[in-house]
PDB file of N, CA and C in Angstrom:
ATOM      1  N   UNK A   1    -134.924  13.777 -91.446  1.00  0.00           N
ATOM      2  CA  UNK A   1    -134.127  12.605 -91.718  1.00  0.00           C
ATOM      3  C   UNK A   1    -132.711  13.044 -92.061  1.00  0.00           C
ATOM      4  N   UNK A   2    -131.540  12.127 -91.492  1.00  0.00           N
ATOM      5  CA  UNK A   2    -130.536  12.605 -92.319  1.00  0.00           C
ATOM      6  C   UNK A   2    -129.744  11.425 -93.006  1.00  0.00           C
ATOM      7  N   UNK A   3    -129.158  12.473 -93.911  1.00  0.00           N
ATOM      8  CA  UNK A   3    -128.388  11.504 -95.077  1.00  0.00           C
ATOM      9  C   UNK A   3    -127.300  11.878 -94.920  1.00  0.00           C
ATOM     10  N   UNK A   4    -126.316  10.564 -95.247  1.00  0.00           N
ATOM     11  CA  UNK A   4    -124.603  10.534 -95.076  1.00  0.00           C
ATOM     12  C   UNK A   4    -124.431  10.297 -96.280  1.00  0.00           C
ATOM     13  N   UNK A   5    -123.727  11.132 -97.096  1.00  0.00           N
ATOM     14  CA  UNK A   5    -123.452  10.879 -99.034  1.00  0.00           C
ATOM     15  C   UNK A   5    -121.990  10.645 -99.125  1.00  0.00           C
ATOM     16  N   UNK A   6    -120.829   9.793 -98.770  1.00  0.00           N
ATOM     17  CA  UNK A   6    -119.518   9.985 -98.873  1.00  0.00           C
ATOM     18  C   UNK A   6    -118.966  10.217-100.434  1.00  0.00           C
ATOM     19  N   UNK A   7    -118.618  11.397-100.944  1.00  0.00           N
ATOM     20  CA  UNK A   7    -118.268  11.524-102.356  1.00  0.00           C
ATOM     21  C   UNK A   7    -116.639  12.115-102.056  1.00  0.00           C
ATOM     22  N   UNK A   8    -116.659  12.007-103.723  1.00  0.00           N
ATOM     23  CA  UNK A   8    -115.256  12.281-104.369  1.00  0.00           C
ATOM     24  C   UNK A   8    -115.025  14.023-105.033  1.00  0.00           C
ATOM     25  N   UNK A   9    -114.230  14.222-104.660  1.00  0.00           N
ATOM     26  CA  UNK A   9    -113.627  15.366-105.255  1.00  0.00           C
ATOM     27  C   UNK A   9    -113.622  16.434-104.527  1.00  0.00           C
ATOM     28  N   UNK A  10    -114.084  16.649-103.007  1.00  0.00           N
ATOM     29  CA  UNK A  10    -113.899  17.624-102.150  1.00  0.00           C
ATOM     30  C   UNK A  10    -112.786  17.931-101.344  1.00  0.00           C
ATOM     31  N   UNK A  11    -111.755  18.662-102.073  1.00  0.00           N
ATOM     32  CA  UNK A  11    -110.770  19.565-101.566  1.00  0.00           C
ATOM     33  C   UNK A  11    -110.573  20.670-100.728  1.00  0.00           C
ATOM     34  N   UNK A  12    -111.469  21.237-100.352  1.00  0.00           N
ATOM     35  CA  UNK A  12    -111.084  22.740 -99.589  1.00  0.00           C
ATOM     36  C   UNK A  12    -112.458  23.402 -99.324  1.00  0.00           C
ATOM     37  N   UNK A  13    -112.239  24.600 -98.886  1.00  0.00           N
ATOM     38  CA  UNK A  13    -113.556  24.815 -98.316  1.00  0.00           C
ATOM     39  C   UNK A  13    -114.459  25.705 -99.426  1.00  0.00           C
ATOM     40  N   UNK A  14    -113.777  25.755-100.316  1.00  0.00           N
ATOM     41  CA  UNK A  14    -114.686  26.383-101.571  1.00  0.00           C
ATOM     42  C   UNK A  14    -115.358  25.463-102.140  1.00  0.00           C
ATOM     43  N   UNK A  15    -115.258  24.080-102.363  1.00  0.00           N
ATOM     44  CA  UNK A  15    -115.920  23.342-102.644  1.00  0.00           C
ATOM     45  C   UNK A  15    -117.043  23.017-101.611  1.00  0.00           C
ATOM     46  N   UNK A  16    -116.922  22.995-100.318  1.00  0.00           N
ATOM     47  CA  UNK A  16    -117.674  23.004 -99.132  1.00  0.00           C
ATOM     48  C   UNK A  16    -118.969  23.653 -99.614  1.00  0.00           C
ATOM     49  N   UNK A  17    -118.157  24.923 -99.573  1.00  0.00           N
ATOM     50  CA  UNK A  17    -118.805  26.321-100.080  1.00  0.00           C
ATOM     51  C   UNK A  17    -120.137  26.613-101.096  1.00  0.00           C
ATOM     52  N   UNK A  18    -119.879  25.668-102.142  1.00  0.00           N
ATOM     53  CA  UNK A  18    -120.906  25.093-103.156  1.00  0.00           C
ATOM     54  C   UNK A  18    -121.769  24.091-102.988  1.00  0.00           C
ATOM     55  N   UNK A  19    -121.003  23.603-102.541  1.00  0.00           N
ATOM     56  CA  UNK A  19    -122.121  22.160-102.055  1.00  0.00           C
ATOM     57  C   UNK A  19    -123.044  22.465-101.406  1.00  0.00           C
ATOM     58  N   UNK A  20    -122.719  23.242-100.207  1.00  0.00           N
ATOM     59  CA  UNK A  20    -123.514  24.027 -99.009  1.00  0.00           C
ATOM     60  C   UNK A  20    -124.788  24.732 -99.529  1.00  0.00           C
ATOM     61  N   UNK A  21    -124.206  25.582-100.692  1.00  0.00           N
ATOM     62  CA  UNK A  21    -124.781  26.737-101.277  1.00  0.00           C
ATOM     63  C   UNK A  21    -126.031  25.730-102.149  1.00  0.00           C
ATOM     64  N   UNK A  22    -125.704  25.096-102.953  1.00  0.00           N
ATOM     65  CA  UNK A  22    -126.402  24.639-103.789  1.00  0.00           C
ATOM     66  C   UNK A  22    -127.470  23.828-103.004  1.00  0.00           C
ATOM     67  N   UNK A  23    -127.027  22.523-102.113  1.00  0.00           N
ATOM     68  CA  UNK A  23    -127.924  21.751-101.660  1.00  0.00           C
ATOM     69  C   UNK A  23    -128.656  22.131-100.827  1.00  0.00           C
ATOM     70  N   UNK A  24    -128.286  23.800-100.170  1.00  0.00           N
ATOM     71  CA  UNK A  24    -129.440  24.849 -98.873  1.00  0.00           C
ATOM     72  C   UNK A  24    -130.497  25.021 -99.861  1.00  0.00           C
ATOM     73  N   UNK A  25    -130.460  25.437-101.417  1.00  0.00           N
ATOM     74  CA  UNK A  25    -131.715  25.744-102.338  1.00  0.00           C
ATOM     75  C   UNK A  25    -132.113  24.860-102.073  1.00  0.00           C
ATOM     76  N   UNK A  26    -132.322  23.595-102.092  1.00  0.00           N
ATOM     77  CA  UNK A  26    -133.476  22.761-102.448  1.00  0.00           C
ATOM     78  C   UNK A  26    -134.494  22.345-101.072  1.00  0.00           C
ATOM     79  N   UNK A  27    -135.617  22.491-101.660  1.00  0.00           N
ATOM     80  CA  UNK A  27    -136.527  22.718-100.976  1.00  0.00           C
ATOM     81  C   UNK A  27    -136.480  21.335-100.009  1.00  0.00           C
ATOM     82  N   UNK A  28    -137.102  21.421 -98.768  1.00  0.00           N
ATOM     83  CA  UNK A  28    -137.083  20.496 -97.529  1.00  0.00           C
ATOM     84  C   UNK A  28    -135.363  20.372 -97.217  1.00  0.00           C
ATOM     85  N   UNK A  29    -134.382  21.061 -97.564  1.00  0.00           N
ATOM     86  CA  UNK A  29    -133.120  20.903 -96.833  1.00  0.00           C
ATOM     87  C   UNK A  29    -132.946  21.855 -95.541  1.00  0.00           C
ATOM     88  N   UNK A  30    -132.721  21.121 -94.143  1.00  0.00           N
ATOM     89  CA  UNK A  30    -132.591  22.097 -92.826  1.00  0.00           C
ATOM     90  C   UNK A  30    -131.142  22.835 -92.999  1.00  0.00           C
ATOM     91  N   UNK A  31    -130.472  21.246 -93.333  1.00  0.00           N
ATOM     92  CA  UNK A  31    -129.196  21.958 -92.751  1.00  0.00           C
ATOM     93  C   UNK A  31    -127.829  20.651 -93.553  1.00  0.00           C
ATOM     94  N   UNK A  32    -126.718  21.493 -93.909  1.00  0.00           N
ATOM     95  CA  UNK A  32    -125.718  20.785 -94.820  1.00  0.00           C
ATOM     96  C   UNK A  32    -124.462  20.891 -94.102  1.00  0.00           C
ATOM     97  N   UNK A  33    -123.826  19.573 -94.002  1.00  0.00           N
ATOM     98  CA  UNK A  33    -122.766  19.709 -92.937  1.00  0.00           C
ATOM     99  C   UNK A  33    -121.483  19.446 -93.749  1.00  0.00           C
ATOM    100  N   UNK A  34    -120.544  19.572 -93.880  1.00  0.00           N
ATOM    101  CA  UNK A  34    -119.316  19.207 -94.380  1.00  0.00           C
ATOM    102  C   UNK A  34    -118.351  18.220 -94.386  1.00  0.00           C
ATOM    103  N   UNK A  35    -117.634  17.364 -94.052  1.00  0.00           N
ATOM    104  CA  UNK A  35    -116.236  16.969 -93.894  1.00  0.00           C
ATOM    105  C   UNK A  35    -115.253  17.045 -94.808  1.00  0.00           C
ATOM    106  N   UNK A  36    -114.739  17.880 -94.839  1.00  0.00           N
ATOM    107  CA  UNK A  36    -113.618  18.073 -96.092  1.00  0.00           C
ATOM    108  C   UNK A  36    -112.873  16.671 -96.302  1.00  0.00           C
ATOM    109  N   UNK A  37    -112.113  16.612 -94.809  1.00  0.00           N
ATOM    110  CA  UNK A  37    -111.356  15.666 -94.642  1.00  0.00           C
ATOM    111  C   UNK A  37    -111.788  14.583 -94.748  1.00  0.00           C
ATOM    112  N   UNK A  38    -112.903  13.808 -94.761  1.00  0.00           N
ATOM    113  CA  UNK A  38    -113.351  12.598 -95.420  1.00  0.00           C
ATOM    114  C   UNK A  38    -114.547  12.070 -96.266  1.00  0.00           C
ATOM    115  N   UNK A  39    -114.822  13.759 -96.844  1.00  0.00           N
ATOM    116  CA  UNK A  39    -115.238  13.469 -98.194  1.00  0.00           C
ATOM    117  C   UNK A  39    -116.548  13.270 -97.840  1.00  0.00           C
ATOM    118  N   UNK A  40    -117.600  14.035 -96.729  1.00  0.00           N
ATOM    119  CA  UNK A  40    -118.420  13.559 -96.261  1.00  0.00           C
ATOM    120  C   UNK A  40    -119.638  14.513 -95.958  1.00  0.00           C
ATOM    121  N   UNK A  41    -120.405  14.375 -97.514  1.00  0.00           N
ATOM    122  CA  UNK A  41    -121.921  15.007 -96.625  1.00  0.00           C
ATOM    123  C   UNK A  41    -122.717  14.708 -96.001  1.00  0.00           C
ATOM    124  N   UNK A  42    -123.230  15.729 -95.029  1.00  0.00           N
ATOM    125  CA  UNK A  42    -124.330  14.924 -94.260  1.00  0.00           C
ATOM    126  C   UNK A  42    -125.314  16.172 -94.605  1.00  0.00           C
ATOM    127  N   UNK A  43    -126.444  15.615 -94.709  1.00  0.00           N
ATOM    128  CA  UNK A  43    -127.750  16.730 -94.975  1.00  0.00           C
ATOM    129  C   UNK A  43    -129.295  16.256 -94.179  1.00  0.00           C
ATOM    130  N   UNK A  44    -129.566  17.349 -93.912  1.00  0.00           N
ATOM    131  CA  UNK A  44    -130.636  17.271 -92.539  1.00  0.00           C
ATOM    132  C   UNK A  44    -131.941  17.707 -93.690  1.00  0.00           C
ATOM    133  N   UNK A  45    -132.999  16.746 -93.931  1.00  0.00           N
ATOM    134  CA  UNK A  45    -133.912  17.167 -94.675  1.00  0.00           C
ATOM    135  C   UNK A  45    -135.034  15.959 -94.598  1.00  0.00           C
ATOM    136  N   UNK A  46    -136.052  16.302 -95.420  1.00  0.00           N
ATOM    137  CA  UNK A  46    -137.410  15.799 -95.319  1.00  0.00           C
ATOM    138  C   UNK A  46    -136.978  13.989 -96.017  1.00  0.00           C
ATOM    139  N   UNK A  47    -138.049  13.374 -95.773  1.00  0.00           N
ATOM    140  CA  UNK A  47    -137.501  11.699 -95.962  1.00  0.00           C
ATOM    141  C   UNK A  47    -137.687  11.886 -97.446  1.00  0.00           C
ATOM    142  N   UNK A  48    -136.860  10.916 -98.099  1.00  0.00           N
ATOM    143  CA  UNK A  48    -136.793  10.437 -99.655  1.00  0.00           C
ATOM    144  C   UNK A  48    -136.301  11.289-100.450  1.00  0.00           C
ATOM    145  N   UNK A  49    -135.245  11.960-100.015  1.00  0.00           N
ATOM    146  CA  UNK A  49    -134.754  12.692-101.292  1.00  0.00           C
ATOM    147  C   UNK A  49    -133.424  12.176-101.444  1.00  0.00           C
ATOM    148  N   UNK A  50    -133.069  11.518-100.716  1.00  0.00           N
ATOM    149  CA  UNK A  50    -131.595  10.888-100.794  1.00  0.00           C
ATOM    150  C   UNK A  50    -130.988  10.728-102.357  1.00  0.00           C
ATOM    151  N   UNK A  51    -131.722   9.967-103.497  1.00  0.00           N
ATOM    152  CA  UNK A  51    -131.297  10.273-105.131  1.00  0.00           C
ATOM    153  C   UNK A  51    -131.452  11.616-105.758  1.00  0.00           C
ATOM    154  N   UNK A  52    -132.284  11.943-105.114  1.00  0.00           N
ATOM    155  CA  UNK A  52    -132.091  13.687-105.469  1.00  0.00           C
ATOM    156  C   UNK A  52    -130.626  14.343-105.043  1.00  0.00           C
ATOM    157  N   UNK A  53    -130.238  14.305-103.657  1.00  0.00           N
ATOM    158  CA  UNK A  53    -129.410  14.881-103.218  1.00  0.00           C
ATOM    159  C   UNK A  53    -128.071  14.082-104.443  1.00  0.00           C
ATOM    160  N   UNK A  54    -127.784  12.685-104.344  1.00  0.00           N
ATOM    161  CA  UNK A  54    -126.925  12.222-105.068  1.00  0.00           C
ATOM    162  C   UNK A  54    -127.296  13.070-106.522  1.00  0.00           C
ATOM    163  N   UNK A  55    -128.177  12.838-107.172  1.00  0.00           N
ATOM    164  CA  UNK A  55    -128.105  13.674-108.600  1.00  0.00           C
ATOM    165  C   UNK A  55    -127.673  14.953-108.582  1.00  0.00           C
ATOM    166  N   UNK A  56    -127.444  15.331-107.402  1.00  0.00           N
ATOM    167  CA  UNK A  56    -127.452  17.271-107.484  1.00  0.00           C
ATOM    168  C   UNK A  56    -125.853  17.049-107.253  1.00  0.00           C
ATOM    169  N   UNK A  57    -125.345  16.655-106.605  1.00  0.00           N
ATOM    170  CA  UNK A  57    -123.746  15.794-105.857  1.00  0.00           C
ATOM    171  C   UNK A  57    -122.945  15.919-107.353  1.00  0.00           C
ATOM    172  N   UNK A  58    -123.156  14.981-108.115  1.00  0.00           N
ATOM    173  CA  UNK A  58    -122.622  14.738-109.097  1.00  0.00           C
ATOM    174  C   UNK A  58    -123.332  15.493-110.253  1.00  0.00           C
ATOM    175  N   UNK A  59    -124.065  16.565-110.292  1.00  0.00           N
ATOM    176  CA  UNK A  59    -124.339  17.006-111.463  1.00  0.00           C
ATOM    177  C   UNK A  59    -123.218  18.683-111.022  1.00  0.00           C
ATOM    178  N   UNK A  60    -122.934  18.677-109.725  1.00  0.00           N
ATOM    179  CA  UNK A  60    -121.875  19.674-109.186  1.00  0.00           C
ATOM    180  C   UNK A  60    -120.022  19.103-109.543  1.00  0.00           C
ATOM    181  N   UNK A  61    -119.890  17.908-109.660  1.00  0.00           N
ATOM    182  CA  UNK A  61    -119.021  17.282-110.109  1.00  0.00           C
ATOM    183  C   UNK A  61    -118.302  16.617-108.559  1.00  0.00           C
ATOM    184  N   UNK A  62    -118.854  16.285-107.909  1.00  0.00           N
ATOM    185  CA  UNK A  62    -118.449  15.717-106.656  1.00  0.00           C
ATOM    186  C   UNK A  62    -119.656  14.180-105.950  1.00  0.00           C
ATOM    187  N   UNK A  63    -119.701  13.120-107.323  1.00  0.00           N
ATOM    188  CA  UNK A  63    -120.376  11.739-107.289  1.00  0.00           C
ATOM    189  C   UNK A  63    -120.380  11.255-106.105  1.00  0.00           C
ATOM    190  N   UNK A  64    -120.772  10.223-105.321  1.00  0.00           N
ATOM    191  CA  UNK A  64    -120.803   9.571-104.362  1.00  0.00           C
ATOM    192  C   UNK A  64    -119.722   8.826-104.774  1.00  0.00           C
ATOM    193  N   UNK A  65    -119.168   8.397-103.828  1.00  0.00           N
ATOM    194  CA  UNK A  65    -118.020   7.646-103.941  1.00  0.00           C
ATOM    195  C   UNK A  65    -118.307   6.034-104.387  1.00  0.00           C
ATOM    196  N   UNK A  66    -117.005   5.868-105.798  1.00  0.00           N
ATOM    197  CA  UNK A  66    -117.244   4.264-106.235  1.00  0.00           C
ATOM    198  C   UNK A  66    -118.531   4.419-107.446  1.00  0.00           C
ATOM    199  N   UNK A  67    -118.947   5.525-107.640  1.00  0.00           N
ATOM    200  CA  UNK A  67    -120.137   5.554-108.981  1.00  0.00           C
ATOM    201  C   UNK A  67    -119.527   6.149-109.894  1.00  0.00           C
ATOM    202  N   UNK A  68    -118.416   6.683-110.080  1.00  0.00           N
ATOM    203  CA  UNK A  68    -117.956   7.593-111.291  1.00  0.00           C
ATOM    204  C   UNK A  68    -116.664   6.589-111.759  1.00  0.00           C
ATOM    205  N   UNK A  69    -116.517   6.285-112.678  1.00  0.00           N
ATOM    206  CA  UNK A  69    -115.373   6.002-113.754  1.00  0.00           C
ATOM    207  C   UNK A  69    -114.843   6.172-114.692  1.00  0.00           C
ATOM    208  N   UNK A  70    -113.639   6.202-115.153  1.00  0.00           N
ATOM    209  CA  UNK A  70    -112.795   6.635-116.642  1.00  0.00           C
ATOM    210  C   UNK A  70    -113.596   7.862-116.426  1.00  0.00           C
ATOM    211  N   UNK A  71    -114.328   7.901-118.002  1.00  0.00           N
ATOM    212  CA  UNK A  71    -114.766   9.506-118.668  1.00  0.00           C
ATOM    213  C   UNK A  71    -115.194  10.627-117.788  1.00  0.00           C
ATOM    214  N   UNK A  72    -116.363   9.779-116.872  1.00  0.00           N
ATOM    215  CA  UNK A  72    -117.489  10.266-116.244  1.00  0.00           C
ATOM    216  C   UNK A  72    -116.680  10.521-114.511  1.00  0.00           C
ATOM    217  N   UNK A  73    -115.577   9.985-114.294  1.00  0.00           N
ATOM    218  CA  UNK A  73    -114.531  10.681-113.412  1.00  0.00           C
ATOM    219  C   UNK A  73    -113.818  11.758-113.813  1.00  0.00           C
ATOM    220  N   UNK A  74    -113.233  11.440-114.790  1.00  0.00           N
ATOM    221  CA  UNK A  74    -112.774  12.972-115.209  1.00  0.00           C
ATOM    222  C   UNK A  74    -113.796  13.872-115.545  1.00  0.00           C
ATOM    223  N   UNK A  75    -114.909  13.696-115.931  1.00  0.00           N
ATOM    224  CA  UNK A  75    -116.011  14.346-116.184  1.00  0.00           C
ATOM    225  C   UNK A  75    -115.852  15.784-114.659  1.00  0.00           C
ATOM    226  N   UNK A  76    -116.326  14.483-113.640  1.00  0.00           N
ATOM    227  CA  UNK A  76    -116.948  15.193-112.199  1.00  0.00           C
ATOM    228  C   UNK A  76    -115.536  16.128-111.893  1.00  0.00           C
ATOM    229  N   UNK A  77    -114.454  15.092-111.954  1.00  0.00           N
ATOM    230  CA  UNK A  77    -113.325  16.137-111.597  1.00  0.00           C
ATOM    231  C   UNK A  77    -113.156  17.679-112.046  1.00  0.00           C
ATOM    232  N   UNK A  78    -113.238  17.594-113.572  1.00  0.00           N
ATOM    233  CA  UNK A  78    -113.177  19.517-113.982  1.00  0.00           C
ATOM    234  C   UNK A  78    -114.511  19.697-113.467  1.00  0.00           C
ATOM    235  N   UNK A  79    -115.136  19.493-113.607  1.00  0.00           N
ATOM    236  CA  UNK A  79    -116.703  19.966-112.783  1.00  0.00           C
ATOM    237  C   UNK A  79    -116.237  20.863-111.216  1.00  0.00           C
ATOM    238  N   UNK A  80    -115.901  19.531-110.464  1.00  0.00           N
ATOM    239  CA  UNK A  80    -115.524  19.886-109.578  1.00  0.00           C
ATOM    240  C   UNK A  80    -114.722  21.140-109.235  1.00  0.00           C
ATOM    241  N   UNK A  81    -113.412  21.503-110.247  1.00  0.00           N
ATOM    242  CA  UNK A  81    -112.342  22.061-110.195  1.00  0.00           C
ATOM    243  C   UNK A  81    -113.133  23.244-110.248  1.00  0.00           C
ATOM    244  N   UNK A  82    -113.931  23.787-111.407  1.00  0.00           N
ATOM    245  CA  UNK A  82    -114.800  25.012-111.230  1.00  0.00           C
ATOM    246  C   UNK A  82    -115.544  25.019-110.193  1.00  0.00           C
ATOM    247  N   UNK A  83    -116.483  24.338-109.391  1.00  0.00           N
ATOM    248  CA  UNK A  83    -116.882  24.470-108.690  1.00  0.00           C
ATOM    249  C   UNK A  83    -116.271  24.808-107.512  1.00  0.00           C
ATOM    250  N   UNK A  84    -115.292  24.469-107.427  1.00  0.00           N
ATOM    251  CA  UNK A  84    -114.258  24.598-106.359  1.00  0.00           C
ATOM    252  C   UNK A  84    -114.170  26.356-106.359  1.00  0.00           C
ATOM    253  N   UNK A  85    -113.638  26.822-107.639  1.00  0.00           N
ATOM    254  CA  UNK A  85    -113.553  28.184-107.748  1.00  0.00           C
ATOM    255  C   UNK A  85    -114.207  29.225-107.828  1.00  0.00           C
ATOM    256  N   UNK A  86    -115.278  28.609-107.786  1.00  0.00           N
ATOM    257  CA  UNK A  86    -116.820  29.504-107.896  1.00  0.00           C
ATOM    258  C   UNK A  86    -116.952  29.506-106.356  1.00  0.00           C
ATOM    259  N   UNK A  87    -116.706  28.816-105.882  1.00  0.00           N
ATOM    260  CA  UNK A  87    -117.125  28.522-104.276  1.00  0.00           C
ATOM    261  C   UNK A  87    -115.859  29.591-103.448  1.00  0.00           C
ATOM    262  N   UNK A  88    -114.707  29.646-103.638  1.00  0.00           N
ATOM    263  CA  UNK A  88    -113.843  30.618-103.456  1.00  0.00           C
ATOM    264  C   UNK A  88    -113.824  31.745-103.609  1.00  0.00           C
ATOM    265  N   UNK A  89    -114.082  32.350-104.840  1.00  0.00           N
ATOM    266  CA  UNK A  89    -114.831  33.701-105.429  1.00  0.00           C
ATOM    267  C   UNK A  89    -115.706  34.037-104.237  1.00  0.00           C
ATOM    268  N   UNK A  90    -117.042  33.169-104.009  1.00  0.00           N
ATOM    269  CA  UNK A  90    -118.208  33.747-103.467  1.00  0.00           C
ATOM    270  C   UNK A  90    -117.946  33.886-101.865  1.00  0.00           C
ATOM    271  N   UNK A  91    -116.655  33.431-101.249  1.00  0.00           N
ATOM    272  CA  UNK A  91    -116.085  33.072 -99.742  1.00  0.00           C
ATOM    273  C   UNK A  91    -115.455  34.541 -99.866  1.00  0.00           C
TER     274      UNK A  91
END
């Protein structure tokens, strides 16, 4: 099955980089595709994990788009920002 997750906070390909990395661990994922440019995962995996994938999204600091506000936006954002750099490091 695949899932289209459009989220917030993906800048560059180190963030790619993590997302990729993180959402390949979880078990029944084939395959994790990118769009930097419009903020757009797509993930090739077994049916019904779609709130899983979102919980893992935003526990990386990059929410589905339109679910994060005030605190819990800035929250995902520094989230993100490390993640971003962890994902660079490991490139």
């Amino acid at each position: 099955m695949q899932y289209e997750i459009s989220v917030e906070n993906i800048k560059c390909g180190g963030c790619a980089s993590t997302i990729s990395k993180k959402l390949g661990e979880i078990e029944g994922i084939e395959t994790v595709d990118i769009d930097i440019g419009q903020g757009i995962v797509k993930v090739h995996g077994t049916e019904g994990m779609r709130e899983l994938l979102a919980a893992m999204l935003q526990k990386l600091g990059y929410p589905e788009s339109g679910t994060a506000e005030g605190i819990a936006a800035a929250k995902a954002k520094a989230k993100s920002f490390v993640s971003c750099a962890v994902g660079r490091i490991k490139n």
